[in-house]
C-alpha atoms as a PDB file:
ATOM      1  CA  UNK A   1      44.671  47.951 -58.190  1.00  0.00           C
ATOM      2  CA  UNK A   2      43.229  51.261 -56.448  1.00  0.00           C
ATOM      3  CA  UNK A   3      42.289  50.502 -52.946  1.00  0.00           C
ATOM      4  CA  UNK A   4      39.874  52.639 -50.986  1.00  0.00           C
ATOM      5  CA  UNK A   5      40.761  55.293 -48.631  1.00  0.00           C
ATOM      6  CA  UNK A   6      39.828  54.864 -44.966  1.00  0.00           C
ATOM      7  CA  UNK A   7      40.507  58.437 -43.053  1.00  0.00           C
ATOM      8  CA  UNK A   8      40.631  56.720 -39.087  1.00  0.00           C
ATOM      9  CA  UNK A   9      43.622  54.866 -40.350  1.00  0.00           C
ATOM     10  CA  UNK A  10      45.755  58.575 -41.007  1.00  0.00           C
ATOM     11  CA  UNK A  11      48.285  58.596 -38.388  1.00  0.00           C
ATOM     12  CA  UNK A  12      47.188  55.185 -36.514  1.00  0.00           C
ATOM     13  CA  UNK A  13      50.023  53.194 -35.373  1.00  0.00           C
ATOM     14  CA  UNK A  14      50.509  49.584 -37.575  1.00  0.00           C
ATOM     15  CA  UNK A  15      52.844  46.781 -36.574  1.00  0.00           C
ATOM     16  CA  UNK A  16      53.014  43.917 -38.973  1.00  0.00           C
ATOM     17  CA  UNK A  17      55.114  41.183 -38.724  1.00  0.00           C
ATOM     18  CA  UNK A  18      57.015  40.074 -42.214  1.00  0.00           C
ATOM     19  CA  UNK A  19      56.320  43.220 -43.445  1.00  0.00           C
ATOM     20  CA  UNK A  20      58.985  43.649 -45.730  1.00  0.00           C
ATOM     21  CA  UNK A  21      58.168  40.315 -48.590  1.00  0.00           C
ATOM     22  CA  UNK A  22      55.532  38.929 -49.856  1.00  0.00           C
ATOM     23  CA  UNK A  23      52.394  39.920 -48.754  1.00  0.00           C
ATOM     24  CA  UNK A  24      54.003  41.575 -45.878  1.00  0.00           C
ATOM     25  CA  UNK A  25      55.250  43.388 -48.144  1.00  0.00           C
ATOM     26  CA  UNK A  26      51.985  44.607 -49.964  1.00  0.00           C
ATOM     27  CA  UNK A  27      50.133  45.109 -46.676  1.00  0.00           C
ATOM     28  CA  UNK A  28      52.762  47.846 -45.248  1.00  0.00           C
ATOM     29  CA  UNK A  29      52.808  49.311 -48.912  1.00  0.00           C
ATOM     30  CA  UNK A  30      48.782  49.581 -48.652  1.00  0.00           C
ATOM     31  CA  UNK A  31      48.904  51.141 -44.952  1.00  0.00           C
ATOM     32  CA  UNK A  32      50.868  53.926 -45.762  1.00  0.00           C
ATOM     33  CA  UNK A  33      49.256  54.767 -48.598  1.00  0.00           C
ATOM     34  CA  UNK A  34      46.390  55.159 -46.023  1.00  0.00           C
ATOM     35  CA  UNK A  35      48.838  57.822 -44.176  1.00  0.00           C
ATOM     36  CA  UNK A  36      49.312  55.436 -41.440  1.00  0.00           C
ATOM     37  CA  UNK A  37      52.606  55.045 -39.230  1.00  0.00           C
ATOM     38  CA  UNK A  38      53.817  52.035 -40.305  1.00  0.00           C
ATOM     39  CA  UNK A  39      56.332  49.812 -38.446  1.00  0.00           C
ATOM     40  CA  UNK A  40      57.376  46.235 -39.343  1.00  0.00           C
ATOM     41  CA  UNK A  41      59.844  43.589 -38.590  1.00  0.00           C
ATOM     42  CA  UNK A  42      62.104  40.897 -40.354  1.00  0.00           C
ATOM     43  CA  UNK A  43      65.055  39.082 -39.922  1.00  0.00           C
ATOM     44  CA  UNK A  44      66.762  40.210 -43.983  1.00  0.00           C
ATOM     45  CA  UNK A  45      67.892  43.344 -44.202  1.00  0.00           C
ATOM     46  CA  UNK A  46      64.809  45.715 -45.323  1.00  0.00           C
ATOM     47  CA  UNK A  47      66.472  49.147 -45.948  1.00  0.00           C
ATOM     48  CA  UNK A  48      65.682  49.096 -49.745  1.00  0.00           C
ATOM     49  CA  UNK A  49      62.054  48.095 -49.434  1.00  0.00           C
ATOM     50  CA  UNK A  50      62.153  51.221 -47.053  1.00  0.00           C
ATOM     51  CA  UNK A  51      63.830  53.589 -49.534  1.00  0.00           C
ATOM     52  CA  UNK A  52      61.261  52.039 -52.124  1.00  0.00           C
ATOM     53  CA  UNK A  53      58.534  53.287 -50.108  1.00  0.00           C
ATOM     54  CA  UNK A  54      59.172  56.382 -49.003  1.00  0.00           C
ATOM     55  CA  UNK A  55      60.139  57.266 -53.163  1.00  0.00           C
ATOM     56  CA  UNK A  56      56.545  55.382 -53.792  1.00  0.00           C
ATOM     57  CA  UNK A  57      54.238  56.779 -51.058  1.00  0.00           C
ATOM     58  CA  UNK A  58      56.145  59.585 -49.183  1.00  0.00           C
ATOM     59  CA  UNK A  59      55.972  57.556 -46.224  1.00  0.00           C
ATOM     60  CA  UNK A  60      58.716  56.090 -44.855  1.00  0.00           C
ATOM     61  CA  UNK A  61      57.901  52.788 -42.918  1.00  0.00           C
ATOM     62  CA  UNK A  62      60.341  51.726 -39.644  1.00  0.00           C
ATOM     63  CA  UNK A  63      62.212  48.983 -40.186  1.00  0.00           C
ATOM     64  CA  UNK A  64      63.283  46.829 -37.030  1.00  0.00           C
ATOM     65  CA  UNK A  65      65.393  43.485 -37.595  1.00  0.00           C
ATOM     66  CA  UNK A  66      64.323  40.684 -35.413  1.00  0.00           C
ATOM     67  CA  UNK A  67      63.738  37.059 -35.388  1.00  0.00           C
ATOM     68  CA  UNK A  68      60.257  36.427 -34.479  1.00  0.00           C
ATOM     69  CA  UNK A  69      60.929  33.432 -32.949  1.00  0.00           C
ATOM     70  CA  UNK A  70      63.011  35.063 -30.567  1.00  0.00           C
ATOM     71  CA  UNK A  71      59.986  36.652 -28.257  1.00  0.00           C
ATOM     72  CA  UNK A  72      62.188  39.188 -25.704  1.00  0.00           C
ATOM     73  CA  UNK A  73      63.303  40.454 -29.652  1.00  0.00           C
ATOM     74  CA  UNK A  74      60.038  40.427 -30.868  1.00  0.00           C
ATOM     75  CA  UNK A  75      57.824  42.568 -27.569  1.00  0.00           C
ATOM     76  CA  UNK A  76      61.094  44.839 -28.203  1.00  0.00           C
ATOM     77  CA  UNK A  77      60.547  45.729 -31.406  1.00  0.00           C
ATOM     78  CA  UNK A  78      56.881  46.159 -30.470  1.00  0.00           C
ATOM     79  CA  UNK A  79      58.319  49.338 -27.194  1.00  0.00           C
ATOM     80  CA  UNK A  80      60.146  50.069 -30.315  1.00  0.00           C
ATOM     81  CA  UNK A  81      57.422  50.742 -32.588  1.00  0.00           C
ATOM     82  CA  UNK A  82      55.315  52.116 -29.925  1.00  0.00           C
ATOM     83  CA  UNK A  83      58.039  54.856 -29.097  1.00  0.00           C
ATOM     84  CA  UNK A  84      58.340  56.009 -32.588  1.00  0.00           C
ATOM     85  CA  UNK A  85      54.885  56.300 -33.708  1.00  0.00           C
ATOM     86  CA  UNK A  86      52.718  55.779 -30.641  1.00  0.00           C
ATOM     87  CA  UNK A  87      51.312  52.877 -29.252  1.00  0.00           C
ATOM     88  CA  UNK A  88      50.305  50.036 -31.806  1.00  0.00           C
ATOM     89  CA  UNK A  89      46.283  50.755 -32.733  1.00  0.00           C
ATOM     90  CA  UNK A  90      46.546  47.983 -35.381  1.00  0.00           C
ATOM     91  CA  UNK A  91      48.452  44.657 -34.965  1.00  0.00           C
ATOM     92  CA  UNK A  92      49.113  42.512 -38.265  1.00  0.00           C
ATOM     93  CA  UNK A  93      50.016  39.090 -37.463  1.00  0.00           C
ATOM     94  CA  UNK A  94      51.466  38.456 -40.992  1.00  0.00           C
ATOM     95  CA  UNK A  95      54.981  36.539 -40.655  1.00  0.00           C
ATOM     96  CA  UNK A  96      54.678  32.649 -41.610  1.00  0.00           C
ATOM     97  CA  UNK A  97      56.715  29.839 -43.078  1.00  0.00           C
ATOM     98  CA  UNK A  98      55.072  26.985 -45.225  1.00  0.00           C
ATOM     99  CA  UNK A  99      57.967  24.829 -45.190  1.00  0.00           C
ATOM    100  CA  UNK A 100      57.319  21.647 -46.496  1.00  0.00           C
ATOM    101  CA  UNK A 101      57.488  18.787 -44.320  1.00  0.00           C
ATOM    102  CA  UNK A 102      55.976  14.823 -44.160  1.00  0.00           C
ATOM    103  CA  UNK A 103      54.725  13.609 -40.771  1.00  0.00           C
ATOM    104  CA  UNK A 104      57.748  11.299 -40.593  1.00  0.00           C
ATOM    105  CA  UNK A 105      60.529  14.351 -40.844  1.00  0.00           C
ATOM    106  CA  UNK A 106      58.631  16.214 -38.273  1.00  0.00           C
ATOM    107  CA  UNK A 107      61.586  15.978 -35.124  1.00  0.00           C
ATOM    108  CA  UNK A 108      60.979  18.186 -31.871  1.00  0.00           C
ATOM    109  CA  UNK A 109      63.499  20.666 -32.930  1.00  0.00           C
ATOM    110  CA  UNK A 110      61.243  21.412 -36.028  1.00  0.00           C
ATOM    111  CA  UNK A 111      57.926  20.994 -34.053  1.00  0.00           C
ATOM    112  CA  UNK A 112      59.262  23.685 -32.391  1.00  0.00           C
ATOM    113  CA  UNK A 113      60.910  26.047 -35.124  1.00  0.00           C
ATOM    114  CA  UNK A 114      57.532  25.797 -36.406  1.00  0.00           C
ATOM    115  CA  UNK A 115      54.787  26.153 -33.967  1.00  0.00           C
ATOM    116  CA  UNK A 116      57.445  29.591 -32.517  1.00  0.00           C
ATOM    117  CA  UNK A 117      56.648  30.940 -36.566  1.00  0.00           C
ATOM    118  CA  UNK A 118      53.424  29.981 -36.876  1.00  0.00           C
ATOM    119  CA  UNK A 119      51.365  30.431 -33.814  1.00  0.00           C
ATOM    120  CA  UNK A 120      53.686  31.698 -30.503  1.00  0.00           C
ATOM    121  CA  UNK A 121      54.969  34.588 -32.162  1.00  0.00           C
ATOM    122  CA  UNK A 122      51.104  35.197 -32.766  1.00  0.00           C
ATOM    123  CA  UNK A 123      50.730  35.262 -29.246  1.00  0.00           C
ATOM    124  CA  UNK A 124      53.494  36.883 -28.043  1.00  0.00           C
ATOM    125  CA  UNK A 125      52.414  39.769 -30.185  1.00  0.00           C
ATOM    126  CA  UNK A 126      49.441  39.714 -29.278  1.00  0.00           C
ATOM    127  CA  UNK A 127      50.365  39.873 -25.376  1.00  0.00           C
ATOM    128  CA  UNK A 128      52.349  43.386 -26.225  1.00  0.00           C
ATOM    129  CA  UNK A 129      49.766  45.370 -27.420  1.00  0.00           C
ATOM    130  CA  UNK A 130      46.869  44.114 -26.041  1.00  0.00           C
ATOM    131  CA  UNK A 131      47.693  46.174 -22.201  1.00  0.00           C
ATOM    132  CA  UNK A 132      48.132  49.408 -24.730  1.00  0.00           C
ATOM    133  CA  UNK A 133      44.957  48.718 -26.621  1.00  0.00           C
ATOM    134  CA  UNK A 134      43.099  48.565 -23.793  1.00  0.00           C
ATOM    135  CA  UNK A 135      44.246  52.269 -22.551  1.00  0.00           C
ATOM    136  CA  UNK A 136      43.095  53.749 -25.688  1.00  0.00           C
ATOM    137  CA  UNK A 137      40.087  52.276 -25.895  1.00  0.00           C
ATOM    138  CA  UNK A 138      40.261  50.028 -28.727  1.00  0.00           C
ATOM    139  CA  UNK A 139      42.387  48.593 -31.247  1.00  0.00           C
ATOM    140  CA  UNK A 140      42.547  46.108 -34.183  1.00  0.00           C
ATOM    141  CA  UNK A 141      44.161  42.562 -34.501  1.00  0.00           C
ATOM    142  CA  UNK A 142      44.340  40.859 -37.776  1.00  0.00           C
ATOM    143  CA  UNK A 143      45.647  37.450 -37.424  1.00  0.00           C
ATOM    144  CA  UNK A 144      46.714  36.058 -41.303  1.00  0.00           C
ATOM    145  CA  UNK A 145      46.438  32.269 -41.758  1.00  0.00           C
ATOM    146  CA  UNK A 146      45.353  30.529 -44.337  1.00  0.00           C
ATOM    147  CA  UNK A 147      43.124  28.425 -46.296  1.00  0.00           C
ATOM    148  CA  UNK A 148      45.288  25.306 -46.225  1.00  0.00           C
ATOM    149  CA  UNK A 149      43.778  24.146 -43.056  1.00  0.00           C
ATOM    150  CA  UNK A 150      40.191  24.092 -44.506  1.00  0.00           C
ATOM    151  CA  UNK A 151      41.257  22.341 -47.565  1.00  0.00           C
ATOM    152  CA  UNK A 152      42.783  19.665 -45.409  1.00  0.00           C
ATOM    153  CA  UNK A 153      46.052  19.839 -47.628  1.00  0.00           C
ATOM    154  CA  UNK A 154      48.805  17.424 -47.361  1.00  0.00           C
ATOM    155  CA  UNK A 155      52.360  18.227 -47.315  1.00  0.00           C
ATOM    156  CA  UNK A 156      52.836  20.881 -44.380  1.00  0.00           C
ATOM    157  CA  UNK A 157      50.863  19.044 -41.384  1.00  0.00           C
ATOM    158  CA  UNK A 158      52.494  21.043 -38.748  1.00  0.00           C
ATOM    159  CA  UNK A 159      51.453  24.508 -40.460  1.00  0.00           C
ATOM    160  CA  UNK A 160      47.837  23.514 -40.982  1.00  0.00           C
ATOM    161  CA  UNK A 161      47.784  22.548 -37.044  1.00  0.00           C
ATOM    162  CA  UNK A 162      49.296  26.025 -36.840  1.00  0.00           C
ATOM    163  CA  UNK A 163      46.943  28.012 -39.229  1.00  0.00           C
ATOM    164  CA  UNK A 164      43.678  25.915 -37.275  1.00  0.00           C
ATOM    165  CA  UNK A 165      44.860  26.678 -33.884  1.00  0.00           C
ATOM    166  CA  UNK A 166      45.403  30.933 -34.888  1.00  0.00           C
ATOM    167  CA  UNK A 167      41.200  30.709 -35.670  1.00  0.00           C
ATOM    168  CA  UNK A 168      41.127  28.885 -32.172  1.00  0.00           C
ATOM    169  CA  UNK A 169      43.103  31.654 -30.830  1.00  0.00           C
ATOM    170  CA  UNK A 170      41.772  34.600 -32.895  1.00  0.00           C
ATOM    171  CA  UNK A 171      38.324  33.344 -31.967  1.00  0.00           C
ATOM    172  CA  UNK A 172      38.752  33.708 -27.438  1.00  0.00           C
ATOM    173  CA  UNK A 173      40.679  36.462 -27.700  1.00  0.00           C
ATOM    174  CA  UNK A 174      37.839  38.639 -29.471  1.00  0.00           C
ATOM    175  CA  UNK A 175      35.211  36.851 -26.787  1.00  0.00           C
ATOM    176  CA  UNK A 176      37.946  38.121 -24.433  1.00  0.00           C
ATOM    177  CA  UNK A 177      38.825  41.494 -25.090  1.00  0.00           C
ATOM    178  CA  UNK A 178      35.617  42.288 -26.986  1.00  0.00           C
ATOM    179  CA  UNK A 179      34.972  44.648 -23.457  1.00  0.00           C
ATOM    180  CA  UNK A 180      37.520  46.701 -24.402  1.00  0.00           C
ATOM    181  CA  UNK A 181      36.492  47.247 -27.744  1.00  0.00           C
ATOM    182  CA  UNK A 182      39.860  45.517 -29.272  1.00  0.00           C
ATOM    183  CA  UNK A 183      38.787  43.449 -32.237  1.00  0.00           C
ATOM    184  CA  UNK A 184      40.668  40.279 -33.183  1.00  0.00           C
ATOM    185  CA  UNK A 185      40.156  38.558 -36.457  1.00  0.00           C
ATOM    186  CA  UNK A 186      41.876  36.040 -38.726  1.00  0.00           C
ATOM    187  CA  UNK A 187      42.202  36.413 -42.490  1.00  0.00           C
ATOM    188  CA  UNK A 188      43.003  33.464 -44.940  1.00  0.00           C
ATOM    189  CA  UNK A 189      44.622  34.061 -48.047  1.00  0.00           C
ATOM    190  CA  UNK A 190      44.409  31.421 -50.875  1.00  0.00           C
ATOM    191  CA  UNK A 191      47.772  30.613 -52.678  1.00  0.00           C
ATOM    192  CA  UNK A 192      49.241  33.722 -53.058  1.00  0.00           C
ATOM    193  CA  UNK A 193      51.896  33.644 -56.229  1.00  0.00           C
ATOM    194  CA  UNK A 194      54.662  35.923 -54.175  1.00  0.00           C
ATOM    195  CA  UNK A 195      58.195  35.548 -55.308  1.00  0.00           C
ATOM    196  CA  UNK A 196      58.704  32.816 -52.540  1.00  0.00           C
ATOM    197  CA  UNK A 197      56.143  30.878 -54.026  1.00  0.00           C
ATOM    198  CA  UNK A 198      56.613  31.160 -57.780  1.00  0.00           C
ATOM    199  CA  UNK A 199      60.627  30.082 -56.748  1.00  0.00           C
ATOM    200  CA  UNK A 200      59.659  27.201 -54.646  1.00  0.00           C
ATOM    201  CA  UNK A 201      56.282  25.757 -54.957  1.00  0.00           C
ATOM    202  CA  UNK A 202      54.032  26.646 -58.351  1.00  0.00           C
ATOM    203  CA  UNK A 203      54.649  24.771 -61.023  1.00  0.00           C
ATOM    204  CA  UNK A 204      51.966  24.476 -64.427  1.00  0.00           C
ATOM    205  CA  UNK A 205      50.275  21.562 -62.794  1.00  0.00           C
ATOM    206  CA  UNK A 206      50.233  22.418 -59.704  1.00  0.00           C
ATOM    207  CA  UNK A 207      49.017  25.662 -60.520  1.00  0.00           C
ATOM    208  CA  UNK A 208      45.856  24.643 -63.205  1.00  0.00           C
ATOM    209  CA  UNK A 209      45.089  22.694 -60.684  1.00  0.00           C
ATOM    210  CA  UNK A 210      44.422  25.140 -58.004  1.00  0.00           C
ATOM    211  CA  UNK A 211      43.010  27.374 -60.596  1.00  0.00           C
ATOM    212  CA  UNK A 212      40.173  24.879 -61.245  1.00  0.00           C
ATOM    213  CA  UNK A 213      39.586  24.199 -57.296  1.00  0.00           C
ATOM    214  CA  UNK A 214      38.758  28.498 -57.383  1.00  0.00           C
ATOM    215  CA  UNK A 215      35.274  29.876 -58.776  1.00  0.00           C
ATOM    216  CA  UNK A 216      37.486  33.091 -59.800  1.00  0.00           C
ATOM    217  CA  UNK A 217      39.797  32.395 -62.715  1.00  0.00           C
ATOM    218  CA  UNK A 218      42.333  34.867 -61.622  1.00  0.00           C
ATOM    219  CA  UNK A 219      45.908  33.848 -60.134  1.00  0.00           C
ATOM    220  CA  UNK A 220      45.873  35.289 -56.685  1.00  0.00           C
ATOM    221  CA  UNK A 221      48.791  38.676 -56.128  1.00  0.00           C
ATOM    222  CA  UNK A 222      49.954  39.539 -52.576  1.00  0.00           C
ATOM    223  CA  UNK A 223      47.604  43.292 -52.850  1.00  0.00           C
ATOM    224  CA  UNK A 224      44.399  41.146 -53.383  1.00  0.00           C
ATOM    225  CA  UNK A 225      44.725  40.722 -49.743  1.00  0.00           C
ATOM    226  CA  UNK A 226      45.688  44.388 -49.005  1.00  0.00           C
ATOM    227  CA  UNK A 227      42.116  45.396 -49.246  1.00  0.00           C
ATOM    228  CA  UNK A 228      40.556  43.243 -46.967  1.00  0.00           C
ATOM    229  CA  UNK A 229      43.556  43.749 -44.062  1.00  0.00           C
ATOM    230  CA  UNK A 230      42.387  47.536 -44.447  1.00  0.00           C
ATOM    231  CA  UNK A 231      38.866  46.639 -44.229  1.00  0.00           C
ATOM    232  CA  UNK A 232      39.858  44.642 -40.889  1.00  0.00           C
ATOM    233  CA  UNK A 233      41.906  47.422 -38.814  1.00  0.00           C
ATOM    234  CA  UNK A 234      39.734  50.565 -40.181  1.00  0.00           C
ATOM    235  CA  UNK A 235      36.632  51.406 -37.917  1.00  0.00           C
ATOM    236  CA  UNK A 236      34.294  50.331 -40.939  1.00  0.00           C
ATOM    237  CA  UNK A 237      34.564  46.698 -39.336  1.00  0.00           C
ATOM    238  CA  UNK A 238      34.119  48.237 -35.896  1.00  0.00           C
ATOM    239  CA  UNK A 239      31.343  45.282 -35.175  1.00  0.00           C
ATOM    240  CA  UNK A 240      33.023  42.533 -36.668  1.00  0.00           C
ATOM    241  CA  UNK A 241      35.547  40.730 -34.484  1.00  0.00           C
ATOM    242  CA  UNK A 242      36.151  36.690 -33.810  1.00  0.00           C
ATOM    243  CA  UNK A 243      35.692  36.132 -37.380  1.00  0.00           C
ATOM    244  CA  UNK A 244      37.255  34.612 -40.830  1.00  0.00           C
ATOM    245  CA  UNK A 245      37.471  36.306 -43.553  1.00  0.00           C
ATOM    246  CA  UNK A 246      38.559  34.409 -46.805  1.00  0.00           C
ATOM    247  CA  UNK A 247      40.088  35.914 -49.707  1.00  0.00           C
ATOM    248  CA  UNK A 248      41.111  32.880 -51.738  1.00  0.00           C
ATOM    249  CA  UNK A 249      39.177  33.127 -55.885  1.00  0.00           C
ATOM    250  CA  UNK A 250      36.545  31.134 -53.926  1.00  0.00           C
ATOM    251  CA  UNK A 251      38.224  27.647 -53.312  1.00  0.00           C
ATOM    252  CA  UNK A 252      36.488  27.241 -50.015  1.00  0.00           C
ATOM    253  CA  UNK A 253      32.944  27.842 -49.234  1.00  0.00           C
ATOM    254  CA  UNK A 254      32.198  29.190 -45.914  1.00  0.00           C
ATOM    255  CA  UNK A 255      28.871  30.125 -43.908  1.00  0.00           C
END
């Protein structure tokens, strides 16, 4: 897949969080084929995907380990990034785990495992660059959730809560900050078949079923969504903030 080229993201400083898997993974492969700065965290070790990209794109990304539950880690990885490459024009908010869960296993440790992966880290990220942001003048948050939440799935009840509350969030923080010209919008991938979830989740059925929910007949790959996180933190979008955009083979319906 060729993705298009957008100049004001040469040089711009990009934090994403679970950039080194997944669709992490393809996002921080897609901004520095843009020429951007690119600066992600994860708790695995990441130097290969690092050597991987600088041999790919002649751009090597910087790789800081941290637990993003861990939020005095996580804003320090942030001075981090900002010291290396500037501060952070274009915040992904990528990192997520879909574990599967009933309502009955849900405990209060988990509760709160979950909610810190799924929507505080969100936040806390969100709180570091926003002060920088507003010095320059602008900036550009992309919040990834997903559709899961709009299907009302079953299985994962404490990530769909999650994945509705980042459109609450994504939503008053563009009314917010909209002043200072810092956009904030969410992005919901359909099922995605990463390696994660081809190993722990798709099987045939579950798949053809999915695949007859979507008006697209295509499986969904992690750079399907690399075009429209570009879209998002380039200054094409420039007037579109507090939104949803959906990227899923058309399984929901929105407008």
């Amino acid at each position: 897949m060729t993705l298009p080229t957008y100049p004001d993201l040469r040089n711009a400083s990009v934090f994403v969080t679970g950039g080194g898997s997944g669709i992490g993974a393809a996002l921080t492969e897609a901004f520095l084929r843009q020429g951007a700065r690119v600066a992600f965290v994860q708790r695995s070790d990441a130097t290969g995907f690092c050597d991987d990209m600088e041999q790919a794109t002649g751009n090597r990304p910087l790789f800081i380990a941290c637990d993003i539950t861990d939020r005095v880690a996580l804003v320090d990885a942030i001075a981090q990034a900002a010291a290396a490459h500037g501060p952070v024009r274009v915040l992904v908010n990528n990192a997520a785990n879909d574990q599967r869960h009933s309502l009955a296993e849900v405990t209060e440790e988990f509760l709160d495992w979950a909610l810190a992966v799924n929507f505080k880290s969100y936040v806390y990220a969100c709180q570091a660059v926003i002060p920088a942001m507003q010095t320059m003048g602008g900036g550009a948050i992309i919040n990834i959730t997903s559709i899961s939440y709009m299907m009302g799935s079953s299985g994962f009840p404490v990530y769909t809560a999650a994945n509705s509350a980042l459109n609450g969030l994504t939503r008053s923080l563009a009314r917010e900050f909209g002043g200072d010209r810092i956009r904030v919008n969410a992005l919901a991938p359909g099922w995605v078949m990463t390696p994660k979830q081809l190993e722990c989740w798709v099987t045939p059925d579950a798949l053809a079923d999915h695949l007859k929910r979507q008006c697209l007949p295509d499986t969904l790959a992690a750079e399907d969504i690399a075009g429209g996180v570009l879209f998002l933190a380039s200054d094409v979008s420039r007037a579109m903030t507090g939104q949803a955009l959906v990227i899923d083979g058309g399984v929901v319906v929105t407008g």
